[in-house]
N, C-alpha and C. Protein backbone atom coordinates (compact mmCIF):
# COMPACT_ATOMS: atom_id res chain seq x y z
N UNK A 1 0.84 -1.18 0.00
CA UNK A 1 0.00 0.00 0.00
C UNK A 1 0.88 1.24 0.00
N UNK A 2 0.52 2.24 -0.82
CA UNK A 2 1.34 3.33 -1.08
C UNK A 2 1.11 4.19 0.31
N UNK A 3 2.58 4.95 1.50
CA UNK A 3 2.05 5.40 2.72
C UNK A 3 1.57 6.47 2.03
N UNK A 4 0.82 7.28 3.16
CA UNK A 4 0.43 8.63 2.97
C UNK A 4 1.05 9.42 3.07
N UNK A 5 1.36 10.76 2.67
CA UNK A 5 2.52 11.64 2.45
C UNK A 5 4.16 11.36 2.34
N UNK A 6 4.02 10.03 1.82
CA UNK A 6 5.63 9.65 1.52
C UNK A 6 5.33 10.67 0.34
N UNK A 7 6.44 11.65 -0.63
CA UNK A 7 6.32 12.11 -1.74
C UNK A 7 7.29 10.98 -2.84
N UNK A 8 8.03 10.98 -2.06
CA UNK A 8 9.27 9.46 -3.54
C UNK A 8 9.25 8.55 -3.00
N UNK A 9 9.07 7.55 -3.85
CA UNK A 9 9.73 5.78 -3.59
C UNK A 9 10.94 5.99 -4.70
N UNK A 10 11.79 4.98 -4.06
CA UNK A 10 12.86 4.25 -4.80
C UNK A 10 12.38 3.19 -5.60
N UNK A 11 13.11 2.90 -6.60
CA UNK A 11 12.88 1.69 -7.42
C UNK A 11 12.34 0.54 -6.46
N UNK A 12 12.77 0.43 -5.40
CA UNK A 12 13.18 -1.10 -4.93
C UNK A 12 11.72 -0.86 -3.93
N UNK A 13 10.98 0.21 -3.35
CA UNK A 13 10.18 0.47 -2.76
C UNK A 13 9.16 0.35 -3.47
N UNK A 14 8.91 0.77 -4.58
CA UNK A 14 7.89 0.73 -5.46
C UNK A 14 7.34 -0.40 -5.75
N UNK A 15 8.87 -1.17 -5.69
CA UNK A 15 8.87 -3.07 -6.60
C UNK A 15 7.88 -3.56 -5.11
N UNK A 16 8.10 -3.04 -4.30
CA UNK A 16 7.71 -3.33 -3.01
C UNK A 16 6.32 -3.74 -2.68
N UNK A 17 5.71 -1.86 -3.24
CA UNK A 17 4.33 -1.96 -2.98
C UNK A 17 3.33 -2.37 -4.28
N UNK A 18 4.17 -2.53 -5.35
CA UNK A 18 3.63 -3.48 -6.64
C UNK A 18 3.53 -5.01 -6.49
N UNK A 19 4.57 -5.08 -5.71
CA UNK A 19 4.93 -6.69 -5.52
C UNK A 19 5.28 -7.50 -7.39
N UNK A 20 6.42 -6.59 -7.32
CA UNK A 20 6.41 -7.17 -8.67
C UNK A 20 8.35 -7.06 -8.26
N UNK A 21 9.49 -7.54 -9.01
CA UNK A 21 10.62 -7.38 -8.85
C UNK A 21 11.04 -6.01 -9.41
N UNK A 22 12.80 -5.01 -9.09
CA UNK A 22 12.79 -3.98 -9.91
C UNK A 22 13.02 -3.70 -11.10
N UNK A 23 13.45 -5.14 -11.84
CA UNK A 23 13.46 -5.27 -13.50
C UNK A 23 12.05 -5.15 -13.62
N UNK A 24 11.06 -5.11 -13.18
CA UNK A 24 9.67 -4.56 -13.96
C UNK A 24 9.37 -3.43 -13.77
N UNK A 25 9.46 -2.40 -12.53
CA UNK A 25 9.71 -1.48 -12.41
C UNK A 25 10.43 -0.68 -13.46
N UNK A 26 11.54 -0.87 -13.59
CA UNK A 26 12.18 -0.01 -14.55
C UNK A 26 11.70 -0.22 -15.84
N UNK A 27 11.17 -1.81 -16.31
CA UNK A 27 10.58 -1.78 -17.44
C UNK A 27 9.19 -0.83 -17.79
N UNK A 28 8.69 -0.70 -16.59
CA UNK A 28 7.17 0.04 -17.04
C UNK A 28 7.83 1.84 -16.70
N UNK A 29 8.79 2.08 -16.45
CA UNK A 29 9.21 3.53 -16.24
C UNK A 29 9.49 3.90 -17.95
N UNK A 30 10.88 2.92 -18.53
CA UNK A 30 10.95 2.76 -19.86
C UNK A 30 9.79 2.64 -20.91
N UNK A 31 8.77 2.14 -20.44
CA UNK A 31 7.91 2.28 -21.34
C UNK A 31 6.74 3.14 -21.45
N UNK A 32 7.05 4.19 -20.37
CA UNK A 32 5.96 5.43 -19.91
C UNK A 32 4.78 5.46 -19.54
N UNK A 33 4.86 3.52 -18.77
CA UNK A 33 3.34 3.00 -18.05
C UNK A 33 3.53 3.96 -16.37
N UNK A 34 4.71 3.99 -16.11
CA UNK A 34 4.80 4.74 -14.58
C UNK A 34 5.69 5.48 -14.76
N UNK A 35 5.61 7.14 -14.63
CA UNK A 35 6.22 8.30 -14.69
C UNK A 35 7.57 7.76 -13.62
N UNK A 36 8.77 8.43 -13.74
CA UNK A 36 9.63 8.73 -12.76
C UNK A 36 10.78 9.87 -12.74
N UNK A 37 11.17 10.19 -11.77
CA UNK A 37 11.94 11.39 -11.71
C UNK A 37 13.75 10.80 -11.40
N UNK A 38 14.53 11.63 -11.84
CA UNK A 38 16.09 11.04 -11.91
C UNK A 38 16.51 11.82 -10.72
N UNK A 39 16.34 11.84 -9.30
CA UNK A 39 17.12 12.90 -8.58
C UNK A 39 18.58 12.03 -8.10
N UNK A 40 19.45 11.96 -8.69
CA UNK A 40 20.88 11.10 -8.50
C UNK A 40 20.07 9.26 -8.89
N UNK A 41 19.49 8.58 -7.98
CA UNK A 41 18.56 7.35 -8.29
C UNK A 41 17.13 7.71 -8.45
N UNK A 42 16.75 7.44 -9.33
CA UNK A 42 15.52 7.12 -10.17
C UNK A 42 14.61 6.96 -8.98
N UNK A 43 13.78 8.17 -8.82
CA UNK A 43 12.46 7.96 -7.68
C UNK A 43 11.28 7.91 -8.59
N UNK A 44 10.11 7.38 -7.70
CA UNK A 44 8.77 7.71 -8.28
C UNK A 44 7.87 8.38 -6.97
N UNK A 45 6.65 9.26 -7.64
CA UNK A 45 5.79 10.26 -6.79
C UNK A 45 5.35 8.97 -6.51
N UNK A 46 5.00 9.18 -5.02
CA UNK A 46 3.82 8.19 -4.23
C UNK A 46 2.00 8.59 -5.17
N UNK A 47 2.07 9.34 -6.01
CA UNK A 47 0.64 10.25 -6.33
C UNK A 47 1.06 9.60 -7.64
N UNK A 48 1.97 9.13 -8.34
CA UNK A 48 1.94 8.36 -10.06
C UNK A 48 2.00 6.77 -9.27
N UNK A 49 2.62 6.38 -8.25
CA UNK A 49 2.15 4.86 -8.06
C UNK A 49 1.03 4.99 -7.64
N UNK A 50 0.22 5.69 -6.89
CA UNK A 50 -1.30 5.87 -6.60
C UNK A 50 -2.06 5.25 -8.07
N UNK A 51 -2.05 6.26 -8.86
CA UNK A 51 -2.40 6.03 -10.22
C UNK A 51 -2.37 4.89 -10.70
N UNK A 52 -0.84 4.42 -10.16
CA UNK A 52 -0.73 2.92 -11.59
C UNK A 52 -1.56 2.47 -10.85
N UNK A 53 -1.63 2.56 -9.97
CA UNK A 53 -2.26 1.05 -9.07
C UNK A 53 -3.85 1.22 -9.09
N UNK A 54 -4.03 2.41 -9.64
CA UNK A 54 -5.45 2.16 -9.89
C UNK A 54 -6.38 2.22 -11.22
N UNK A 55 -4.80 2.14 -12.35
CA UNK A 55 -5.19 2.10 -13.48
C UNK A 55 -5.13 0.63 -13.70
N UNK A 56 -4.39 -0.34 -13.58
CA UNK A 56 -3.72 -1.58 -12.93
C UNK A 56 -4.54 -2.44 -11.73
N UNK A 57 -5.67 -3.08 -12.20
CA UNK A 57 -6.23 -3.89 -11.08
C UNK A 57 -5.45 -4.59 -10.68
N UNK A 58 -5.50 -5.35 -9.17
CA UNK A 58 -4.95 -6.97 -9.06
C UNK A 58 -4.93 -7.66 -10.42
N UNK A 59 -3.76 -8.24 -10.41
CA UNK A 59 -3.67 -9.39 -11.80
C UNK A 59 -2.93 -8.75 -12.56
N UNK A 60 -3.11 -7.49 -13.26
CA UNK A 60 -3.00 -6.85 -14.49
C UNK A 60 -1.11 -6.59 -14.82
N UNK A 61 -1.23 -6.33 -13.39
CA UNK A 61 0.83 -5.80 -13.46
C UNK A 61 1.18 -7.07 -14.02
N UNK A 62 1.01 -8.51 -13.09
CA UNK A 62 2.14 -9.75 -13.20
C UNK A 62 1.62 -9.96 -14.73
N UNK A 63 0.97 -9.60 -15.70
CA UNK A 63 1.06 -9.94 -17.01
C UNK A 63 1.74 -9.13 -18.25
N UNK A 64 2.25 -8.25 -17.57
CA UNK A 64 3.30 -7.17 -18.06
C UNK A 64 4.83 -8.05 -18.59
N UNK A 65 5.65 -7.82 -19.05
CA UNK A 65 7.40 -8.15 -19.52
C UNK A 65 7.53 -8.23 -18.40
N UNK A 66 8.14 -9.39 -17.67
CA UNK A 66 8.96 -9.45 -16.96
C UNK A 66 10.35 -9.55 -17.29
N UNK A 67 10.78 -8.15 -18.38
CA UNK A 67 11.55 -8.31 -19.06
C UNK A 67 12.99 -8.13 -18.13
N UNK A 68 13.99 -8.50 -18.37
CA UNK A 68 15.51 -8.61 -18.28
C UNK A 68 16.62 -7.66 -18.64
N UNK A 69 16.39 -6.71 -18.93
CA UNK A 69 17.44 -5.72 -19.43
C UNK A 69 18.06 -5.14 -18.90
N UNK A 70 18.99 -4.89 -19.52
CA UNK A 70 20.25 -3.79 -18.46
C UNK A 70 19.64 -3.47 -17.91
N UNK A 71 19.81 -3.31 -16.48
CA UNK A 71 18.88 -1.69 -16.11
C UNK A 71 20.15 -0.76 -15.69
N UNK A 72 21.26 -0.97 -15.49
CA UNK A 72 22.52 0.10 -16.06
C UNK A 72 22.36 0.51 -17.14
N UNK A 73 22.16 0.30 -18.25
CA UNK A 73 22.11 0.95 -19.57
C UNK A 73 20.25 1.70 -19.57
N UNK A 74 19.63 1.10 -19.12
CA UNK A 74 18.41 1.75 -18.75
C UNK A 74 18.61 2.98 -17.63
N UNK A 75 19.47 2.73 -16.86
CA UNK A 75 19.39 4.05 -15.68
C UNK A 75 19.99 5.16 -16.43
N UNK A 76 21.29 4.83 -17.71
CA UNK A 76 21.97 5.66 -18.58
C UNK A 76 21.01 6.29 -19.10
N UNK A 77 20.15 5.87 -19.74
CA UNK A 77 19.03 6.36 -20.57
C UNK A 77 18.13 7.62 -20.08
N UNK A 78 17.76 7.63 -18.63
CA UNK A 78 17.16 7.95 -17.61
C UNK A 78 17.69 9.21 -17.53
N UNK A 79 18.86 9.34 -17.12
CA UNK A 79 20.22 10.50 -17.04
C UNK A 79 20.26 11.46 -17.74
C-alpha cells in the first residue's frame, strides 16, 4: 500500500508496494506505463504509483514483460 505523504519511492520500494521485482519497475518507467523522476537514483511520486495502481487492477501488473534488461544501460538512458 502506497504510505500517505511519503512524496518518492525508490525503485526497490515501489517493486515493493507493486509486488512485482525492480526489473519490472524499470521496465514500465521505460515504457511510460509509470512516470519517474532522476534525482541522482531514479524515484517515483507516491501520487503516479497511486495512479498505476489504480489504473492496474490486481492481476494486471504480473502480465506485463517481466523483461531482463540492463537496467545500467536503462538508468543511462534515464540521465
Amino acid at each position: 500500500m502506497v504510505e500517505p505523504y511519503k512524496p518518492l519511492y525508490t525503485v526497490k520500494e515501489a517493486s515493493k508496494v507493486l509486488k512485482v521485482n525492480t526489473d519490472s519497475v524499470y521496465d514500465l518507467v521505460r515504457k511510460g506505463q509509470l512516470p519517474a523522476l532522476r534525482l541522482g537514483a531514479m524515484k517515483i511520486r507516491g501520487t503516479d504509483l497511486e495512479r498505476f495502481i489504480e489504473k492496474y487492477p490486481t492481476g494486471e501488473v504480473g502480465e506485463m514483460d517481466q523483461g531482463t534488461d540492463n537496467i545500467f544501460e536503462e538508468e543511462q538512458n534515464y540521465g
